[in-house]
C-alpha atoms as a PDB file:
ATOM      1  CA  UNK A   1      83.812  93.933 101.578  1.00  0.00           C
ATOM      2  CA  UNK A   2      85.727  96.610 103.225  1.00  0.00           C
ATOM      3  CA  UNK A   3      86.056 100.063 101.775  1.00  0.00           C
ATOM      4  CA  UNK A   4      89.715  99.579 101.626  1.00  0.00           C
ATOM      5  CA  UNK A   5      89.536  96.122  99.519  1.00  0.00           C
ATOM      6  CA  UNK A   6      86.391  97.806  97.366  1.00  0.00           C
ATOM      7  CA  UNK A   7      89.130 100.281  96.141  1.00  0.00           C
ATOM      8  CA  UNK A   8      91.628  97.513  95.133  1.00  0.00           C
ATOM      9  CA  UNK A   9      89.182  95.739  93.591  1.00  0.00           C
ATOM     10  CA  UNK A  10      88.817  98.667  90.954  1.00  0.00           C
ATOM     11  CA  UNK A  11      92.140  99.508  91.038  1.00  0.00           C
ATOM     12  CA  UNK A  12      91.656 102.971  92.511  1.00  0.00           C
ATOM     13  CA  UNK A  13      95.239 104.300  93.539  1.00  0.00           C
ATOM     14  CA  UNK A  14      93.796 107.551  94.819  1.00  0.00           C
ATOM     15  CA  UNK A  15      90.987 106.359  96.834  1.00  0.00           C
ATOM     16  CA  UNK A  16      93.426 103.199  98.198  1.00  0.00           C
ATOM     17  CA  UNK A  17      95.536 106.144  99.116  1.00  0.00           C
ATOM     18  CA  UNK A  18      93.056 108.287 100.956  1.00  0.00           C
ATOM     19  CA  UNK A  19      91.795 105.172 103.088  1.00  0.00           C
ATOM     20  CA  UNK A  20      95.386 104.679 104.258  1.00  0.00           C
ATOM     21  CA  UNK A  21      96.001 108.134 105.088  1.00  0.00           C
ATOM     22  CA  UNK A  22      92.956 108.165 106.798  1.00  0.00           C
ATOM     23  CA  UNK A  23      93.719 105.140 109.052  1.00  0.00           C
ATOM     24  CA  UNK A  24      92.725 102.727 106.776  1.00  0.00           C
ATOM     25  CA  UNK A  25      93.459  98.873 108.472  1.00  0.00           C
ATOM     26  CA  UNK A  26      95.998  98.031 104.924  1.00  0.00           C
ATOM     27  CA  UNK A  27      96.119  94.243 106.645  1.00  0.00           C
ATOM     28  CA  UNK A  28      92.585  93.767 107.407  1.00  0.00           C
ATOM     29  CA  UNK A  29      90.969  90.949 105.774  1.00  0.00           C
ATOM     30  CA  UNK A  30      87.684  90.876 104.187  1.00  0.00           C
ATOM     31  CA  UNK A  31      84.512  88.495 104.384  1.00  0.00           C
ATOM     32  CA  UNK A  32      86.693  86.288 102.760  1.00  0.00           C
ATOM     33  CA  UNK A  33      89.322  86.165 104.688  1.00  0.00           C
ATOM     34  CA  UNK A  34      91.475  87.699 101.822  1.00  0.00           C
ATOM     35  CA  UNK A  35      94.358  89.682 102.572  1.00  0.00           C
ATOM     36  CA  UNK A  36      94.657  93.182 100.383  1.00  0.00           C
ATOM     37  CA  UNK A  37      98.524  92.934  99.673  1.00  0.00           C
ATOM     38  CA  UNK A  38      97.552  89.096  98.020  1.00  0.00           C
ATOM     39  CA  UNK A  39      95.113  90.641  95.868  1.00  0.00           C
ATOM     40  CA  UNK A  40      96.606  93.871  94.843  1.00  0.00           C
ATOM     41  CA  UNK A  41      99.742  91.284  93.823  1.00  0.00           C
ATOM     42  CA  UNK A  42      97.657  89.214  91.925  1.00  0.00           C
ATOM     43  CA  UNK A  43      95.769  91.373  90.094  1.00  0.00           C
ATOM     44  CA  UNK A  44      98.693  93.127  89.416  1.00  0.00           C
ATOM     45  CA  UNK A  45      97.770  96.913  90.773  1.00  0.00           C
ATOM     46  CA  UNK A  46     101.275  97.780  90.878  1.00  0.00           C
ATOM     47  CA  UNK A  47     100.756 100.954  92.397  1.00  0.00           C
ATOM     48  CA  UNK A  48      98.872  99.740  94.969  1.00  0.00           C
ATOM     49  CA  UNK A  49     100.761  97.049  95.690  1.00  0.00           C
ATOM     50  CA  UNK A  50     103.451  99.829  96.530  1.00  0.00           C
ATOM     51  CA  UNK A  51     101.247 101.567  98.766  1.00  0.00           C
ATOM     52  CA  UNK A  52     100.325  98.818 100.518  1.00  0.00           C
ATOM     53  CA  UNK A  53     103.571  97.795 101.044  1.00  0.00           C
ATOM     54  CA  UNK A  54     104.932 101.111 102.102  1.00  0.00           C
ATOM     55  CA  UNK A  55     102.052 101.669 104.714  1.00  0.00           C
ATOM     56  CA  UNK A  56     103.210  98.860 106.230  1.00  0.00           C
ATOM     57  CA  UNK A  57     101.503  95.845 104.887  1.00  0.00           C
ATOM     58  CA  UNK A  58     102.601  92.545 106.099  1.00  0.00           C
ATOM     59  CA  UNK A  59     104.561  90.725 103.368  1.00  0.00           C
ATOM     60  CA  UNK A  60     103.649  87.260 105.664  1.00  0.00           C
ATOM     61  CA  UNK A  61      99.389  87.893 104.760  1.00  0.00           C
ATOM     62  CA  UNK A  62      98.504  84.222 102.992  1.00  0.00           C
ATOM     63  CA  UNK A  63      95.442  83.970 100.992  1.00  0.00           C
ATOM     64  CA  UNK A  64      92.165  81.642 102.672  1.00  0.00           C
ATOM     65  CA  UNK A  65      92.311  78.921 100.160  1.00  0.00           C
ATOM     66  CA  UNK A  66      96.293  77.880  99.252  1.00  0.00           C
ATOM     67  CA  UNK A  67      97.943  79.974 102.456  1.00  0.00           C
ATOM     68  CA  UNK A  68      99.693  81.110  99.407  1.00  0.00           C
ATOM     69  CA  UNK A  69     101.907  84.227  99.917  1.00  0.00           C
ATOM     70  CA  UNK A  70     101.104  87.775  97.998  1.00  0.00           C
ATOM     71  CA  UNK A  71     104.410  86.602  95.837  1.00  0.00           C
ATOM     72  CA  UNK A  72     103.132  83.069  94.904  1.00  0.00           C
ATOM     73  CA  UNK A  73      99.542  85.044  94.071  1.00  0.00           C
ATOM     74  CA  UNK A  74     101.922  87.310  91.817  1.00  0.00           C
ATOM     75  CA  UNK A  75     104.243  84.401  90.596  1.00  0.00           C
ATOM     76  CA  UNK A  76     101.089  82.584  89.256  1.00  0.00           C
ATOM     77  CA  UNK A  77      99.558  85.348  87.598  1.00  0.00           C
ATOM     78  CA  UNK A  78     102.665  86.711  85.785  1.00  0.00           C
ATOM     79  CA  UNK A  79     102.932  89.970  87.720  1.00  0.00           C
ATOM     80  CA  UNK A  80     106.688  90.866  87.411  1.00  0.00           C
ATOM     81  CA  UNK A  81     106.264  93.972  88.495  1.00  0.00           C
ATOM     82  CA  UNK A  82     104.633  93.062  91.818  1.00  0.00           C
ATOM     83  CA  UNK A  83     107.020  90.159  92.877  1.00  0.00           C
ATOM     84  CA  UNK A  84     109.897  92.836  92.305  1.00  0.00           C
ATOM     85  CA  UNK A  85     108.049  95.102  94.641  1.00  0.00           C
ATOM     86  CA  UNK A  86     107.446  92.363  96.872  1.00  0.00           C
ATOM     87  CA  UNK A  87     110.815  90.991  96.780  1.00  0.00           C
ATOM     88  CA  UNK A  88     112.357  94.423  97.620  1.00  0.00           C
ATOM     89  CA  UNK A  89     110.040  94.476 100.630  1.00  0.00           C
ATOM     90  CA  UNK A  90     111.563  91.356 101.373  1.00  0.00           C
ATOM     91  CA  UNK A  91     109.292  88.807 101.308  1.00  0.00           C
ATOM     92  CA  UNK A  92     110.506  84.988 102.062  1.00  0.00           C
ATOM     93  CA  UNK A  93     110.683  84.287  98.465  1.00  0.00           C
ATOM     94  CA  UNK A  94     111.446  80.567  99.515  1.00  0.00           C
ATOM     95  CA  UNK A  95     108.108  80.773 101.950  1.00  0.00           C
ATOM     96  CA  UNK A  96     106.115  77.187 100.967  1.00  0.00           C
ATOM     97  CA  UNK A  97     102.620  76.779 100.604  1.00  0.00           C
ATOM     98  CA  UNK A  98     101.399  74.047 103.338  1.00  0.00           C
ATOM     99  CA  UNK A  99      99.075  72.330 101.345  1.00  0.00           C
ATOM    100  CA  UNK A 100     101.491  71.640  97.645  1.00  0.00           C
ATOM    101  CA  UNK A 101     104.904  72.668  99.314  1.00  0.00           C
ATOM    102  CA  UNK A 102     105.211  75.217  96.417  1.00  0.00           C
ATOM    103  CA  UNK A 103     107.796  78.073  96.697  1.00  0.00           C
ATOM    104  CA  UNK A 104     107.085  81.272  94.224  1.00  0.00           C
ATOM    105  CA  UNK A 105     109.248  80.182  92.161  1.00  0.00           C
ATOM    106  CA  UNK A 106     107.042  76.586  91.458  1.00  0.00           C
ATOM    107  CA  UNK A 107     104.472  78.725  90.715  1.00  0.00           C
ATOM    108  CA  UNK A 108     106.031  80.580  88.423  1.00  0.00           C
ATOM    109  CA  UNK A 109     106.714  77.482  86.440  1.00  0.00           C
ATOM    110  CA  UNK A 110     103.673  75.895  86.806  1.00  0.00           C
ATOM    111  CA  UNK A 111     102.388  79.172  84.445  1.00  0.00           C
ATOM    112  CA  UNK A 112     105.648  78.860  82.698  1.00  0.00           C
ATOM    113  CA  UNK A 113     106.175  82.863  83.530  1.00  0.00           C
ATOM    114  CA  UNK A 114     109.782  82.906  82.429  1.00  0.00           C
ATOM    115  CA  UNK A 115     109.814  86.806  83.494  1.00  0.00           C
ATOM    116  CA  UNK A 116     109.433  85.586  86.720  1.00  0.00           C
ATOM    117  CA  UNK A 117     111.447  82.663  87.051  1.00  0.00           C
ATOM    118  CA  UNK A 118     114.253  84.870  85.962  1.00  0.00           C
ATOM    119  CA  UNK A 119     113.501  87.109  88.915  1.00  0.00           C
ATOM    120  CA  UNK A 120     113.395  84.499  91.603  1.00  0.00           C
ATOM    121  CA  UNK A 121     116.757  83.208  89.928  1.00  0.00           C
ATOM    122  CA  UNK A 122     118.004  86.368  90.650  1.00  0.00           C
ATOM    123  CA  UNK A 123     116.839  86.730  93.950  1.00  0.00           C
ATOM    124  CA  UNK A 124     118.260  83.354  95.030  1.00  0.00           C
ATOM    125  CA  UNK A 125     115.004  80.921  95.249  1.00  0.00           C
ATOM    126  CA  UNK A 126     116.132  78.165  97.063  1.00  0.00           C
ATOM    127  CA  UNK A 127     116.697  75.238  94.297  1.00  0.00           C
ATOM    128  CA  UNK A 128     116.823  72.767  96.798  1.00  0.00           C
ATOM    129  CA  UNK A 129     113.346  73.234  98.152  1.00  0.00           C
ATOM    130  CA  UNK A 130     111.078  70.035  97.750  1.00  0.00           C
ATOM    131  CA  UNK A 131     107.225  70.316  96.904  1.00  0.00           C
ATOM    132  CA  UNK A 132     104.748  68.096  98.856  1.00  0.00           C
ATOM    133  CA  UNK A 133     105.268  65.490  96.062  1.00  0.00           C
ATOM    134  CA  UNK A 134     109.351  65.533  95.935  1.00  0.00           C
ATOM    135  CA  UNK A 135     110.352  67.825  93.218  1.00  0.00           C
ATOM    136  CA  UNK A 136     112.951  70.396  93.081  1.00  0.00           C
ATOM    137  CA  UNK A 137     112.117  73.097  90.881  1.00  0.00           C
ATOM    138  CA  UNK A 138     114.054  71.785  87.859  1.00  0.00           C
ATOM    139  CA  UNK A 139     112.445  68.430  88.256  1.00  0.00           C
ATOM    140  CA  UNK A 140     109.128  70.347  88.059  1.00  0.00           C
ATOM    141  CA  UNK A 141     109.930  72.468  85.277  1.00  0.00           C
ATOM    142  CA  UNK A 142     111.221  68.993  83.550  1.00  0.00           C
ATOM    143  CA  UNK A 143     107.778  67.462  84.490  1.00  0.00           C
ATOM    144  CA  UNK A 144     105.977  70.599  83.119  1.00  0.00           C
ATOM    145  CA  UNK A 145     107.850  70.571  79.671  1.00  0.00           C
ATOM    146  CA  UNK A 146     109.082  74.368  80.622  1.00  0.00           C
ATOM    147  CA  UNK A 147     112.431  74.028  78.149  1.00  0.00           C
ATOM    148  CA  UNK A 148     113.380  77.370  78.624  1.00  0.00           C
ATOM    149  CA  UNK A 149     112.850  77.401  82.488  1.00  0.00           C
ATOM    150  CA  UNK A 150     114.703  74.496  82.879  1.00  0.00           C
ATOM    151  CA  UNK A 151     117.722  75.608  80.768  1.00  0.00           C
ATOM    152  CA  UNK A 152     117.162  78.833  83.311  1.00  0.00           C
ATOM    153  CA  UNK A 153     117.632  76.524  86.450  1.00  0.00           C
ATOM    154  CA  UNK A 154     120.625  74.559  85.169  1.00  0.00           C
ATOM    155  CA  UNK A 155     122.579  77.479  84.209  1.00  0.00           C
ATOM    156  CA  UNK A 156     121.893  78.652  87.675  1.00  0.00           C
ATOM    157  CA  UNK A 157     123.216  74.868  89.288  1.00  0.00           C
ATOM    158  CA  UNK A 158     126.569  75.574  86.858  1.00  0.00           C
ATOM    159  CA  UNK A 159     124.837  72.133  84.822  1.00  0.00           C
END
């Protein structure tokens, strides 16, 4: 494990923040193959998420198992704080994983993390964007039994 990803692991802002003024790699992946900004986001180390990001971390890192972006790791897990972060450091919030087509914003409703969802309405998610298996994020949330999420989505269409 790298020093750098040891630190984010125990959620130590001050040490994350001496490794990356000290020249600290914030993009370099450990043994396995995970990307720091991913698992700062999904943990939810907001304040190291924000370093990361403002060193320079790139937004595009996927995580080895779903190529899932550091937003779908937050969108899963709830972290609101991190997917604003990561939204203001423009991440593709419509970016789809390869191997379920899911945006963020499917993700979000998978874990029915209404917090999110809002967010990602917000931000403009794409609400055309198909998963692997045809659905729309309203036909997901419908197939989920997300009420709330789906009443979300079809104010957003004007329905």
């Amino acid at each position: 494990m790298t020093a750098l990803m040891n630190a984010i692991n125990k959620n130590n802002r001050l040490l994350v923040e001496q490794l990356i003024q000290n020249g600290a790699d914030v993009d370099e992946l450990d043994a396995n193959q995970d990307a720091p900004l991913v698992i700062a986001a999904y943990k939810g180390y907001n304040e190291i998420v924000k370093l990361l990001l403002e060193a320079g971390a790139d937004v595009r890192a996927v995580d080895p198992g779903m190529k899932a972006t550091a937003l779908h790791a937050a969108a899963y897990a709830g972290r609101t704080e991190a997917a604003k972060l990561l939204i203001e450091y423009n991440i593709d919030i419509n970016k789809q994983g390869p191997y379920n087509g899911y945006t963020a914003l499917h993700d979000a409703i998978w874990q029915d993390n209404v917090d999110i969802v809002k967010l990602l309405l917000a931000a403009n998610s794409d609400l055309s964007l198909l998963s692997n298996d045809g659905k729309s994020p309203l036909d997901f949330a419908k197939s989920r039994n997300r009420k709330e999420i789906v009443a979300l989505i079809q104010s957003k269409l004007g329905k």
